[in-house]
N, C-alpha and C. Protein backbone atom coordinates (compact mmCIF):
# COMPACT_ATOMS: atom_id res chain seq x y z
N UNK A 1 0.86 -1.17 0.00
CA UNK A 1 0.00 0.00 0.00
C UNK A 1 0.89 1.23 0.00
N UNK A 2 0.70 2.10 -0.93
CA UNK A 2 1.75 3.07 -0.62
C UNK A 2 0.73 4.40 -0.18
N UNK A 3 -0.36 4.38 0.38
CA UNK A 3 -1.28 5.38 0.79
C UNK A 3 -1.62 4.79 1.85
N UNK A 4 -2.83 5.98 2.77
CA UNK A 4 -3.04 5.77 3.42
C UNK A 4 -4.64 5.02 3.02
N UNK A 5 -5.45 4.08 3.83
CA UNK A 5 -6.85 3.88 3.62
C UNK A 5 -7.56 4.25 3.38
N UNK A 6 -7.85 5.57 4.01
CA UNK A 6 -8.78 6.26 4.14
C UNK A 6 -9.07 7.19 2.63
N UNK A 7 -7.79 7.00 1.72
CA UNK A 7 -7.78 7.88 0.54
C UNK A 7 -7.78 6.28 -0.65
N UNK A 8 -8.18 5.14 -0.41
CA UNK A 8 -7.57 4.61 -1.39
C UNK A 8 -9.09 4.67 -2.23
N UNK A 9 -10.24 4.41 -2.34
CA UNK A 9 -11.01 4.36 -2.93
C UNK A 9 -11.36 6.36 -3.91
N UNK A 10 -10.98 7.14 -2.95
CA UNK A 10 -10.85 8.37 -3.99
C UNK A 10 -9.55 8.42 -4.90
N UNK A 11 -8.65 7.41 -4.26
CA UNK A 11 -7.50 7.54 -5.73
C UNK A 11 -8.10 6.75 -6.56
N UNK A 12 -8.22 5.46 -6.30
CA UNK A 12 -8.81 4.65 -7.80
C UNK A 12 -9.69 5.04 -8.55
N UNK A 13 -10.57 6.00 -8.11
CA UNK A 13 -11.73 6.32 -8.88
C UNK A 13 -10.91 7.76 -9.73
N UNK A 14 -9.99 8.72 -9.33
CA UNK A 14 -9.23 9.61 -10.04
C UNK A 14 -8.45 9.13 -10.92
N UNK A 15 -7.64 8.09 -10.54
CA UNK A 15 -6.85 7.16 -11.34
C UNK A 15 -7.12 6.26 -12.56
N UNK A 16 -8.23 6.05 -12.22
CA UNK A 16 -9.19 4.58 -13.21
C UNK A 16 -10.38 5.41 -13.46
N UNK A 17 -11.06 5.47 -14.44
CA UNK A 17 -10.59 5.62 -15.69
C UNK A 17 -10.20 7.04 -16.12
N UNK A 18 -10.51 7.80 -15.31
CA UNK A 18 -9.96 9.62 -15.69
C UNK A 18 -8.66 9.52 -15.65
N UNK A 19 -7.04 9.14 -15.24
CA UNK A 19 -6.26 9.34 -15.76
C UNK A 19 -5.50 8.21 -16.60
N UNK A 20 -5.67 7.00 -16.23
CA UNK A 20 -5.23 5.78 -17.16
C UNK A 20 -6.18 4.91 -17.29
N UNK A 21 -5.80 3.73 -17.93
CA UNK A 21 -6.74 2.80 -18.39
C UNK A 21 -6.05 1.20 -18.69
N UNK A 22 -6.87 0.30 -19.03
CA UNK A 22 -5.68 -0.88 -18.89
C UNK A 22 -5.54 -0.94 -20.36
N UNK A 23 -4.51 -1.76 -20.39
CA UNK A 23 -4.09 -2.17 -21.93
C UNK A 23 -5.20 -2.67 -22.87
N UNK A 24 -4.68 -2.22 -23.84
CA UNK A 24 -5.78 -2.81 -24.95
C UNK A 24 -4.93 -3.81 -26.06
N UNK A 25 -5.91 -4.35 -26.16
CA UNK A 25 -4.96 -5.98 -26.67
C UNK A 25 -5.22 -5.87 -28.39
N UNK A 26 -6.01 -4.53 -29.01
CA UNK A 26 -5.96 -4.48 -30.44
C UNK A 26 -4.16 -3.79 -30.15
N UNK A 27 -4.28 -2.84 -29.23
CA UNK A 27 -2.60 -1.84 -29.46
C UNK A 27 -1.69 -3.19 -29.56
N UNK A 28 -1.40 -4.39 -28.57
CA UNK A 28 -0.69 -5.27 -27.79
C UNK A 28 -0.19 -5.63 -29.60
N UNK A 29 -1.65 -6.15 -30.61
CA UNK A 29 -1.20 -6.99 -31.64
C UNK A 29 -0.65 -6.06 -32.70
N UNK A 30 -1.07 -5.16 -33.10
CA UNK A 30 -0.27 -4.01 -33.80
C UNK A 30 0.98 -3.89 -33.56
N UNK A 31 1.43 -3.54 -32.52
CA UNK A 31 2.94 -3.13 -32.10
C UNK A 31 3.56 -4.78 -32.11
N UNK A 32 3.03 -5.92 -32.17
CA UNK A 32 3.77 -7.41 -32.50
C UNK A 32 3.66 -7.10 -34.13
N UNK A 33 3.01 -6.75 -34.67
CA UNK A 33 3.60 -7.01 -36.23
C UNK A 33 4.52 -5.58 -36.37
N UNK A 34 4.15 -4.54 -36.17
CA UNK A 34 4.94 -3.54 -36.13
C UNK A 34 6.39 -3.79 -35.91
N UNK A 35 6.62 -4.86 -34.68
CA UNK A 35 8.14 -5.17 -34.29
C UNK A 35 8.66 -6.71 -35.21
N UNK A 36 7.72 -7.16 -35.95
CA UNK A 36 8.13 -8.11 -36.41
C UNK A 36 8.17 -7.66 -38.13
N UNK A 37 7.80 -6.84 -38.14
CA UNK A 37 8.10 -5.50 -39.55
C UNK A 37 9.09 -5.42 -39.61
N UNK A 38 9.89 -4.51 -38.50
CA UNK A 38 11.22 -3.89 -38.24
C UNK A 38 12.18 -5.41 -38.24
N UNK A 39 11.99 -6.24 -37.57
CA UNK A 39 13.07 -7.32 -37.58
C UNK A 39 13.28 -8.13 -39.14
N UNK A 40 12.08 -7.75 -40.08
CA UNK A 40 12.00 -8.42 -41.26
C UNK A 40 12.58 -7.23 -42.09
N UNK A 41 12.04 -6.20 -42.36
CA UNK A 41 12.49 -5.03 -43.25
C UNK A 41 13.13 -3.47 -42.44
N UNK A 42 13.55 -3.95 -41.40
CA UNK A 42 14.01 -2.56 -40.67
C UNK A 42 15.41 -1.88 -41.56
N UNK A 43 16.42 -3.05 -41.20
CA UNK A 43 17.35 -2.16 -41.67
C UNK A 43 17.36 -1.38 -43.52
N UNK A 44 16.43 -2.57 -43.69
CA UNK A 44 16.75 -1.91 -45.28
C UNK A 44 16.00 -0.46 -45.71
N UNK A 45 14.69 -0.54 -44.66
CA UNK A 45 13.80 0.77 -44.14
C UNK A 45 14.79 1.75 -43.61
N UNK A 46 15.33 1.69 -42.95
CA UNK A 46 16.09 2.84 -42.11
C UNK A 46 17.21 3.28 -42.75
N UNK A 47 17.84 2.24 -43.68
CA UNK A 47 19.07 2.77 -44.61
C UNK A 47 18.56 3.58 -45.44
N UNK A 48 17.33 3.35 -46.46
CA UNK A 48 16.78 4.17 -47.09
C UNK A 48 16.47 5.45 -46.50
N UNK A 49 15.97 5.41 -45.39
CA UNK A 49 15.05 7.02 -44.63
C UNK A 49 16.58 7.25 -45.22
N UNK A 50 17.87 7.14 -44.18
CA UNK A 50 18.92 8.21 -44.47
C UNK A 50 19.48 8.74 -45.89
N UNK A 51 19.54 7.62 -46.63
CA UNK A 51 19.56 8.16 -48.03
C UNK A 51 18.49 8.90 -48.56
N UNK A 52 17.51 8.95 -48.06
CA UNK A 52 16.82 10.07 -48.75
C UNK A 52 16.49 11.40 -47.68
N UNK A 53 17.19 11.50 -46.63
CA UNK A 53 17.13 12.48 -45.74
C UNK A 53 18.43 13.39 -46.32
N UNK A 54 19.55 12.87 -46.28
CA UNK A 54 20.56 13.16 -47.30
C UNK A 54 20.32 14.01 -48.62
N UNK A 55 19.37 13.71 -49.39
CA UNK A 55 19.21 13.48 -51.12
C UNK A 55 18.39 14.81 -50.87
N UNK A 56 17.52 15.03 -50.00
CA UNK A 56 16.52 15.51 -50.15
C UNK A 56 17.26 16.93 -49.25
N UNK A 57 17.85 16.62 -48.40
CA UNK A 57 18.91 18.00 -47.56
C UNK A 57 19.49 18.41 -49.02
N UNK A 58 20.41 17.57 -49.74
CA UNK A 58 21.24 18.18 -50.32
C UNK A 58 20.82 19.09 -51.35
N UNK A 59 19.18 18.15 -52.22
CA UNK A 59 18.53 19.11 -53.34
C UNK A 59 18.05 20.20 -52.40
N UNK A 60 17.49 20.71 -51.58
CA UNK A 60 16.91 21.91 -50.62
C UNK A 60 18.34 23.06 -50.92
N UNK A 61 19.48 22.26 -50.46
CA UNK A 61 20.32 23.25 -50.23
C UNK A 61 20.71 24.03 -51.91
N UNK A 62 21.01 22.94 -52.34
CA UNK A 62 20.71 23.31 -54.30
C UNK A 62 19.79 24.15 -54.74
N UNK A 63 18.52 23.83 -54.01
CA UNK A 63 18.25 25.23 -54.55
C UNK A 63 18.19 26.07 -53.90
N UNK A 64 18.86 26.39 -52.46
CA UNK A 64 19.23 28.03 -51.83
C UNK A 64 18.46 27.90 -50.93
N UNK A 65 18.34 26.95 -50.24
CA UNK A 65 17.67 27.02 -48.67
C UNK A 65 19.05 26.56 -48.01
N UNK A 66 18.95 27.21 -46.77
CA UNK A 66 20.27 27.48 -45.91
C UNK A 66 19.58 26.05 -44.92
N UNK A 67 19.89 25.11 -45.38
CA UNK A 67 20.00 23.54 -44.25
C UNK A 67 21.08 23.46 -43.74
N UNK A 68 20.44 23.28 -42.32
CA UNK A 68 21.25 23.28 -40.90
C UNK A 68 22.18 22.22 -41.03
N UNK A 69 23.41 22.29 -40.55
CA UNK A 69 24.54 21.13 -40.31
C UNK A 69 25.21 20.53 -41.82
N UNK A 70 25.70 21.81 -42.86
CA UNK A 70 26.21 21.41 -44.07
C UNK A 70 27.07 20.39 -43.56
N UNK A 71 28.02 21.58 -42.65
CA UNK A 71 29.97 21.10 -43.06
C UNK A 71 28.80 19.78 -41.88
N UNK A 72 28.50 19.05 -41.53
CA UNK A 72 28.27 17.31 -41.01
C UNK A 72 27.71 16.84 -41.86
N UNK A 73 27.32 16.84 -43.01
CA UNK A 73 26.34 16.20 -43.93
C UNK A 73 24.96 16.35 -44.22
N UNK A 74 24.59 17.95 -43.33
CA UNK A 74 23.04 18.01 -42.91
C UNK A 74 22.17 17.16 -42.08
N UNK A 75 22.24 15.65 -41.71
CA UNK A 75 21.43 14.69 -40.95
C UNK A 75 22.28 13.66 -41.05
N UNK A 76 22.00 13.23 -40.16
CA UNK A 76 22.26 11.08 -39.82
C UNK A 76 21.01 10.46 -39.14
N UNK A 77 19.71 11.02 -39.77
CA UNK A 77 18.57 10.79 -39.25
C UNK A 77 17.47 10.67 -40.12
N UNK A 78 16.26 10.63 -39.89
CA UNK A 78 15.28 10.66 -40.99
C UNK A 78 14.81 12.69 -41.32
N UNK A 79 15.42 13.55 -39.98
CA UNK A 79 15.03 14.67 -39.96
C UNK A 79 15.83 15.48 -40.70
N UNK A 80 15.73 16.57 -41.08
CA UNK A 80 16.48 17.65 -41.74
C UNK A 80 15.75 19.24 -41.38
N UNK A 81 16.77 20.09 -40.75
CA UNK A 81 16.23 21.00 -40.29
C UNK A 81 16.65 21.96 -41.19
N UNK A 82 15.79 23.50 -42.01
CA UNK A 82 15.87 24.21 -42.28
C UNK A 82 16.07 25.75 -41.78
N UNK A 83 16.54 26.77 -42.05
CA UNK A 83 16.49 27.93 -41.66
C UNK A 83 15.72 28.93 -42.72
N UNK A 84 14.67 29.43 -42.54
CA UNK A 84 13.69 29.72 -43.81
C UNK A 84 13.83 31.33 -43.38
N UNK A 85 14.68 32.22 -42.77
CA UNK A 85 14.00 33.53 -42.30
C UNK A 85 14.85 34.01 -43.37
N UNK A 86 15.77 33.99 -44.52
CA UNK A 86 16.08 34.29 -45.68
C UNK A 86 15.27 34.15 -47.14
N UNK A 87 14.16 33.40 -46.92
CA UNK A 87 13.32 33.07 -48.06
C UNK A 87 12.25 34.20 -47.95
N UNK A 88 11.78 34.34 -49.27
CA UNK A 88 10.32 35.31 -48.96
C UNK A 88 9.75 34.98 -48.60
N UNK A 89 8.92 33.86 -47.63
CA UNK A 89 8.28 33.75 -46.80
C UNK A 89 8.56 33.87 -45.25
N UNK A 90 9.77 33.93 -45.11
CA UNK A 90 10.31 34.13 -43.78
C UNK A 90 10.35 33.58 -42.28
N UNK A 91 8.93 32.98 -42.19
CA UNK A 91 8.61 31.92 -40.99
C UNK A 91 8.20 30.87 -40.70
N UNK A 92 8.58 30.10 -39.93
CA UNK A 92 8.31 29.07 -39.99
C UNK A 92 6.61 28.05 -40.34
N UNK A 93 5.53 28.87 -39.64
CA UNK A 93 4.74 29.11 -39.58
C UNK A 93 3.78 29.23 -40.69
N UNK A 94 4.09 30.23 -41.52
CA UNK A 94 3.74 30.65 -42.66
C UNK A 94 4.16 29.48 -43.54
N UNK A 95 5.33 28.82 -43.86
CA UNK A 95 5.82 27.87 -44.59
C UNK A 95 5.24 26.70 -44.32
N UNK A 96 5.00 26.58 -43.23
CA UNK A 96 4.07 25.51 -42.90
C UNK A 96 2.68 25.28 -43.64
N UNK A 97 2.10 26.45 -43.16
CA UNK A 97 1.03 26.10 -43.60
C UNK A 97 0.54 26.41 -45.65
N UNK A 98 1.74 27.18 -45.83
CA UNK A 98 1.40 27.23 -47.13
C UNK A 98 1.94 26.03 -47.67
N UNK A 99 3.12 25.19 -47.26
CA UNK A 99 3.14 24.03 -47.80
C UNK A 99 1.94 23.04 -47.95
N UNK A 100 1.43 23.08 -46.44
CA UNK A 100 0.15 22.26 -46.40
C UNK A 100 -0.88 22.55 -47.44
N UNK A 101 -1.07 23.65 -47.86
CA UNK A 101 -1.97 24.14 -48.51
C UNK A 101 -1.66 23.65 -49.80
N UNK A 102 -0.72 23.22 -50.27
CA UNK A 102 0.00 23.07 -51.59
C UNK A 102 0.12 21.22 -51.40
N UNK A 103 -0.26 20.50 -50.37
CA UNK A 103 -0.05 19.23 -50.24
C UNK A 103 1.02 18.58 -49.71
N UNK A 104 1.94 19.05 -48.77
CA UNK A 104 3.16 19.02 -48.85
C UNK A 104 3.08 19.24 -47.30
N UNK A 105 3.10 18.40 -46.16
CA UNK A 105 3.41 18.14 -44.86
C UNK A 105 4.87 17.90 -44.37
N UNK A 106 4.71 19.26 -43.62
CA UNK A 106 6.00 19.37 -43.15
C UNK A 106 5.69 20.35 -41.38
N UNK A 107 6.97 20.79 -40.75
CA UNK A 107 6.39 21.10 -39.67
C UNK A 107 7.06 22.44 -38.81
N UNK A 108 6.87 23.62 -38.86
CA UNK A 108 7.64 24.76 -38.45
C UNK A 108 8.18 24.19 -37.01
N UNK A 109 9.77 24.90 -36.78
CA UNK A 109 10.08 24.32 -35.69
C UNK A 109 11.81 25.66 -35.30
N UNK A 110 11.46 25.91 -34.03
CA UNK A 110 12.32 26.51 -33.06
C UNK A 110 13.96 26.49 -33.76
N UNK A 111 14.59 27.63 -34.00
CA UNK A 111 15.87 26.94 -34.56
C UNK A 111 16.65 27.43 -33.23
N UNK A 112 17.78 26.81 -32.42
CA UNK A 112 18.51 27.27 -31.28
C UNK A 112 18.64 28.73 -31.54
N UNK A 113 18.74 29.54 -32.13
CA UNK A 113 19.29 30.78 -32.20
C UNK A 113 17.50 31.70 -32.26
N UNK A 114 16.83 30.97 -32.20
CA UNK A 114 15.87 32.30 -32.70
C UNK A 114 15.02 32.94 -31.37
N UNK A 115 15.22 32.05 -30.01
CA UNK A 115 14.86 32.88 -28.91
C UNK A 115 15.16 34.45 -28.82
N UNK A 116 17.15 33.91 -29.05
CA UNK A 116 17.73 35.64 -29.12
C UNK A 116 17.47 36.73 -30.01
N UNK A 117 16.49 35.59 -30.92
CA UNK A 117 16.39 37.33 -32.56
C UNK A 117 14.72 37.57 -31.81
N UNK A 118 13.86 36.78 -31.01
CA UNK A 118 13.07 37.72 -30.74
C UNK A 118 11.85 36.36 -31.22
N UNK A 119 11.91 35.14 -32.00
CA UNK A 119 11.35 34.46 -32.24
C UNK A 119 10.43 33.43 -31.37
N UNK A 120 9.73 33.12 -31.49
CA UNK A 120 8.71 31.89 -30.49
C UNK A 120 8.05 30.92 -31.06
N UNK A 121 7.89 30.08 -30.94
CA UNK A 121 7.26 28.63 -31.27
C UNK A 121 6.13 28.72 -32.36
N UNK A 122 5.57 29.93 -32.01
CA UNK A 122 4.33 30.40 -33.28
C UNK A 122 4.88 30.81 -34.36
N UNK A 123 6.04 31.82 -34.23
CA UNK A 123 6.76 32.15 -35.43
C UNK A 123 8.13 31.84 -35.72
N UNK A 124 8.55 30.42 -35.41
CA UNK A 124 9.96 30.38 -35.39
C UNK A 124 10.62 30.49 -37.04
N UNK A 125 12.02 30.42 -36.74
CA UNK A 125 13.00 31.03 -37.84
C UNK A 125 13.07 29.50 -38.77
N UNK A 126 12.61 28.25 -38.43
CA UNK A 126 13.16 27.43 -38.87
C UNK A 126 11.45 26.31 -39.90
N UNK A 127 12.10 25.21 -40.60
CA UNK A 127 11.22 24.62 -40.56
C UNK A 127 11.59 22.79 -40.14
N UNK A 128 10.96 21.41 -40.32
CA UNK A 128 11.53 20.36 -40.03
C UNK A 128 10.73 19.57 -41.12
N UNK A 129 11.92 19.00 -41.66
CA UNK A 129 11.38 17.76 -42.58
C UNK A 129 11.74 16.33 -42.04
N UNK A 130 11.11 15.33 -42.40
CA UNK A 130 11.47 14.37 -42.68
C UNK A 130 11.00 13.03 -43.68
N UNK A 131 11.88 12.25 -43.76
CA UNK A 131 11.40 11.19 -44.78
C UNK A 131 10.89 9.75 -44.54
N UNK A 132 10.68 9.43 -43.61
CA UNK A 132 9.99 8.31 -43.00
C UNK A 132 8.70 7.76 -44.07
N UNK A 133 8.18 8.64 -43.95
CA UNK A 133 6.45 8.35 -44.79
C UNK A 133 6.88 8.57 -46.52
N UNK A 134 7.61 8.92 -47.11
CA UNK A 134 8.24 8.83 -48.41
C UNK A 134 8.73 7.86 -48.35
N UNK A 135 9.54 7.53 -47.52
CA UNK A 135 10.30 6.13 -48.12
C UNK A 135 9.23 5.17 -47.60
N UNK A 136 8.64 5.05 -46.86
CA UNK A 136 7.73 4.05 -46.67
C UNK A 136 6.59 3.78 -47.91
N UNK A 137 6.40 5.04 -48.45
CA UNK A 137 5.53 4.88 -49.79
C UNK A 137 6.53 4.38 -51.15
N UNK A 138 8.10 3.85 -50.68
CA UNK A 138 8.08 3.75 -51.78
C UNK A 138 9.54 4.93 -52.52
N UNK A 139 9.83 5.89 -51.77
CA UNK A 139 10.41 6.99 -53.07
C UNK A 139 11.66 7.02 -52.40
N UNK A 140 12.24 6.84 -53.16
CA UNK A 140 14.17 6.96 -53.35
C UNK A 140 14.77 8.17 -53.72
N UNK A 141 15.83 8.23 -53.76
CA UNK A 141 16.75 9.58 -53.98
C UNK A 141 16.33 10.42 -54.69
N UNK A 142 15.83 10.07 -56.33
CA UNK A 142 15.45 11.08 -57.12
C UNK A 142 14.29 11.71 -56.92
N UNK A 143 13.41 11.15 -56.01
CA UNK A 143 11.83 11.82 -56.01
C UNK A 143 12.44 12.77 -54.89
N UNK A 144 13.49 12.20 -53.92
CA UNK A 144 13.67 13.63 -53.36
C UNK A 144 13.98 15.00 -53.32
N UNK A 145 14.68 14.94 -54.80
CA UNK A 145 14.78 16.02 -55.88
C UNK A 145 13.42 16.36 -56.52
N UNK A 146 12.46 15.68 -56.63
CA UNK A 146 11.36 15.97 -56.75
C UNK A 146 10.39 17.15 -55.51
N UNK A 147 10.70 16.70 -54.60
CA UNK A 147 10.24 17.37 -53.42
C UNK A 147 10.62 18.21 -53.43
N UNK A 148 12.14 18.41 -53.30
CA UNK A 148 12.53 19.40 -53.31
C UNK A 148 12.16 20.75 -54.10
N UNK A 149 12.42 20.61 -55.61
CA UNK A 149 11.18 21.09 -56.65
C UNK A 149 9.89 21.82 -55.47
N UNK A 150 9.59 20.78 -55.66
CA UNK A 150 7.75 21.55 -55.25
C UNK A 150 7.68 22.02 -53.93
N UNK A 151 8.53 22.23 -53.23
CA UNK A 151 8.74 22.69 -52.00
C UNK A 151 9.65 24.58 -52.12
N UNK A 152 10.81 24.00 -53.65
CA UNK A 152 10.73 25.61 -53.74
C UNK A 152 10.32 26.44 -54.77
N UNK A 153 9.44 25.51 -55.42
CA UNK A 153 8.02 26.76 -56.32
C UNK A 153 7.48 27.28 -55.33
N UNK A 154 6.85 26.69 -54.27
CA UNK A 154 6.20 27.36 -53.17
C UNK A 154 6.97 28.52 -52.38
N UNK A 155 7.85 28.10 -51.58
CA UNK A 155 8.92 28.59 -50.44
C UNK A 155 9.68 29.95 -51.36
N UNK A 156 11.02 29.72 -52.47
CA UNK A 156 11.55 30.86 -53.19
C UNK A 156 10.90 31.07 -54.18
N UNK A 157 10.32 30.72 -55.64
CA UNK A 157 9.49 31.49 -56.16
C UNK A 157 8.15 31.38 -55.69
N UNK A 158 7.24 31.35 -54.79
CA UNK A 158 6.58 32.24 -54.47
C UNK A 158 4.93 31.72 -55.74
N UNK A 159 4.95 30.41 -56.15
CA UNK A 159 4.10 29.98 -57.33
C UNK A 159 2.93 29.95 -56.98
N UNK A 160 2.07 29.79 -57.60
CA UNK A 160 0.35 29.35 -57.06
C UNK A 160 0.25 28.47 -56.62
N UNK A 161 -0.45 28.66 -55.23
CA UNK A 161 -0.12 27.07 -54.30
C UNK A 161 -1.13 26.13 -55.14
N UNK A 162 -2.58 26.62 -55.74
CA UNK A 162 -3.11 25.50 -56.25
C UNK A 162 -2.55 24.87 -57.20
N UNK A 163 -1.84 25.34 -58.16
CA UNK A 163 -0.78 24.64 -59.22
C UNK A 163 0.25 23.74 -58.57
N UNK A 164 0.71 23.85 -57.83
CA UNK A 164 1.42 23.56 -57.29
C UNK A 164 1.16 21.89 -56.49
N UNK A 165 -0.22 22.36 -55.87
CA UNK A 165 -0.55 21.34 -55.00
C UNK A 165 -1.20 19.74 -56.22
N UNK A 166 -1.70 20.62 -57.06
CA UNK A 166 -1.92 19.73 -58.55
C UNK A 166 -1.14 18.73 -59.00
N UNK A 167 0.07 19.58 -58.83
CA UNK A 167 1.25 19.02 -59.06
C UNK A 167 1.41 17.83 -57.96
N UNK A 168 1.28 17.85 -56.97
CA UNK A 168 1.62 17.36 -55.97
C UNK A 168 1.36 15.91 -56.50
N UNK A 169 -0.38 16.40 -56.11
CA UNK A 169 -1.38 15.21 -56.17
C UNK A 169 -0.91 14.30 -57.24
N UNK A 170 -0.89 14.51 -58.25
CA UNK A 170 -0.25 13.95 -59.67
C UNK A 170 0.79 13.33 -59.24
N UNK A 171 1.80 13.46 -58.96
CA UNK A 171 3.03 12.74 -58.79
C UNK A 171 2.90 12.17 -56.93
N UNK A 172 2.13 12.25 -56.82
CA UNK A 172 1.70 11.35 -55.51
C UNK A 172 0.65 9.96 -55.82
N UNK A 173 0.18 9.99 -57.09
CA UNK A 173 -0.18 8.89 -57.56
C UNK A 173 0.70 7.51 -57.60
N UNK A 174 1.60 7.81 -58.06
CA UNK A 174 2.38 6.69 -58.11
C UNK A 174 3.15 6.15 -57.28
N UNK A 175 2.70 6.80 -56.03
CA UNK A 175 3.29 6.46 -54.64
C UNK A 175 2.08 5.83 -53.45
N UNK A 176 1.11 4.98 -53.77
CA UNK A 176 0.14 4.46 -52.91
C UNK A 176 0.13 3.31 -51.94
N UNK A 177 1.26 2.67 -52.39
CA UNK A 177 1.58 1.59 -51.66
C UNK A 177 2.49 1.43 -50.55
N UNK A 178 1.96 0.69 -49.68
CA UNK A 178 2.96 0.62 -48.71
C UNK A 178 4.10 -0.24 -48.76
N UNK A 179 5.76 0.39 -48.75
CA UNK A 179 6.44 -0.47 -48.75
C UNK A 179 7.29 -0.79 -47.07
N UNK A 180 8.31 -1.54 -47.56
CA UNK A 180 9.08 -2.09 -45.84
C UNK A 180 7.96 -2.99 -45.15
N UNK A 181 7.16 -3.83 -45.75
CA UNK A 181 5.60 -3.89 -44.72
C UNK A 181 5.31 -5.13 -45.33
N UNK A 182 5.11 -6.08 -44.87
CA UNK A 182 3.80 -7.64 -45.27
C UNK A 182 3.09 -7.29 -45.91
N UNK A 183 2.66 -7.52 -47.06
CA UNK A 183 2.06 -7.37 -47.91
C UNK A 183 0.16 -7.99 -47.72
N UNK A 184 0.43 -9.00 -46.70
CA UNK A 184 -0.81 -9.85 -45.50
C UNK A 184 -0.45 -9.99 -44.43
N UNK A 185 -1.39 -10.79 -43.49
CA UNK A 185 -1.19 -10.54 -42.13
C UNK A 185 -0.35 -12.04 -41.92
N UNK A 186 -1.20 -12.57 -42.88
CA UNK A 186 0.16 -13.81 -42.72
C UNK A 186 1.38 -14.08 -42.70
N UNK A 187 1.69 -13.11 -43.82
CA UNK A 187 3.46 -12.79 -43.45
C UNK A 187 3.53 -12.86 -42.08
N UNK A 188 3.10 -11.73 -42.03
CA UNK A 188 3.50 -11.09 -39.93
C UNK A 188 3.57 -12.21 -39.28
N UNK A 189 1.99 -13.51 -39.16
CA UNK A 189 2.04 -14.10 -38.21
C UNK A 189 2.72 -15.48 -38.12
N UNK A 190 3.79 -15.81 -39.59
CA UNK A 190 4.56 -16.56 -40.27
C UNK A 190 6.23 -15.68 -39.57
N UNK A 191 6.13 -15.05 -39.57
CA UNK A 191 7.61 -14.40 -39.11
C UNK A 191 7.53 -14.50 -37.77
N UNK A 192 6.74 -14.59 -36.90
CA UNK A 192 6.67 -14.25 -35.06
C UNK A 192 7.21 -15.60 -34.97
N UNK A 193 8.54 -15.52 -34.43
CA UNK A 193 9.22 -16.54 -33.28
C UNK A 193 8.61 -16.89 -31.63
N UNK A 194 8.04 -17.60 -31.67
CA UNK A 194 7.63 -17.91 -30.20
C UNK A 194 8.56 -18.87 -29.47
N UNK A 195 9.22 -18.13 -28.37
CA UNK A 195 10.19 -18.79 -27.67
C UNK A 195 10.20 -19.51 -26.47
């Protein structure tokens, strides 16, 4: 008992169900194929994210977006951080959501330096990409030059986001499938080692 008696029936009732709850056994089987995903197609999944976290830093910087951590390679991750307060759009914020608007999910984000210029979480100096959900659909190095593209019609010239987002859609066609993944559930339940 780590309380006293007299309080244990008003904790369980605060505790159960207003702040937690017990496990749920749909999450339990998800996260078993999820981990039996990763042990079947992880590494070849995760080598890819970086090659195209890479591909996709390097076309950004090609075309004149200032990406964080050149002289290291820009990332050793699936993320890649931008500095956008040199572009005509200027904030993070704004880039955000006009990307979204154009089809193109991505996520404004804090760059270390922009507390001191006066910046905050609503309008920070920076933006954050990553490639997880691209390579999982499927797209390799060159579509990240693709992205890149339609990320700076929007961002430096400044294009019609509906053209743009047209664009999107169109060349997001040929990306519907899920890859790194069982193709059935049988795979999954053909790969689980029970020990």
């Amino acid at each position: 008992m780590l309380g006293r008696e007299k309080f244990a029936d008003a904790i369980k009732r605060a505790a159960f169900p207003g702040m937690m709850s017990n496990h749920h056994l749909h999450n339990v089987a998800g996260l078993a194929v999820a981990f039996a995903e990763m042990m079947e197609f992880g590494k070849d999944y995760t080598g890819q994210i970086l090659k195209n976290s890479k591909a996709l830093a390097q076309s950004l910087h090609e075309c004149g977006f200032k990406v964080i951590a050149e002289h290291k390679g820009f990332t050793e991750s699936h993320t890649i951080l931008v500095d956008i307060t040199e572009t005509p759009l200027h904030h993070g914020n704004v880039v955000e959501e006009t990307l979204e608007d154009a089809n193109i999910i991505i996520n404004r984000n804090l760059l270390p330096w922009d507390k001191k210029r006066g910046r905050d979480y609503k309008t920070p100096g920076g933006i954050r990409l990553g490639t997880s959900e691209t390579t999982r659909l499927g797209m390799k190095e060159s579509e990240m030059d693709a992205i890149a593209e339609f990320i700076t019609r929007i961002v430096m010239k400044e294009e019609d986001v509906r053209k743009v987002a047209a664009d999107v859609s169109e060349f997001k066609k040929d990306y519907q499938k899920v890859h790194y993944a069982f193709d059935t559930e049988t795979d999954a339940y053909a790969h689980l080692r029970f020990r």
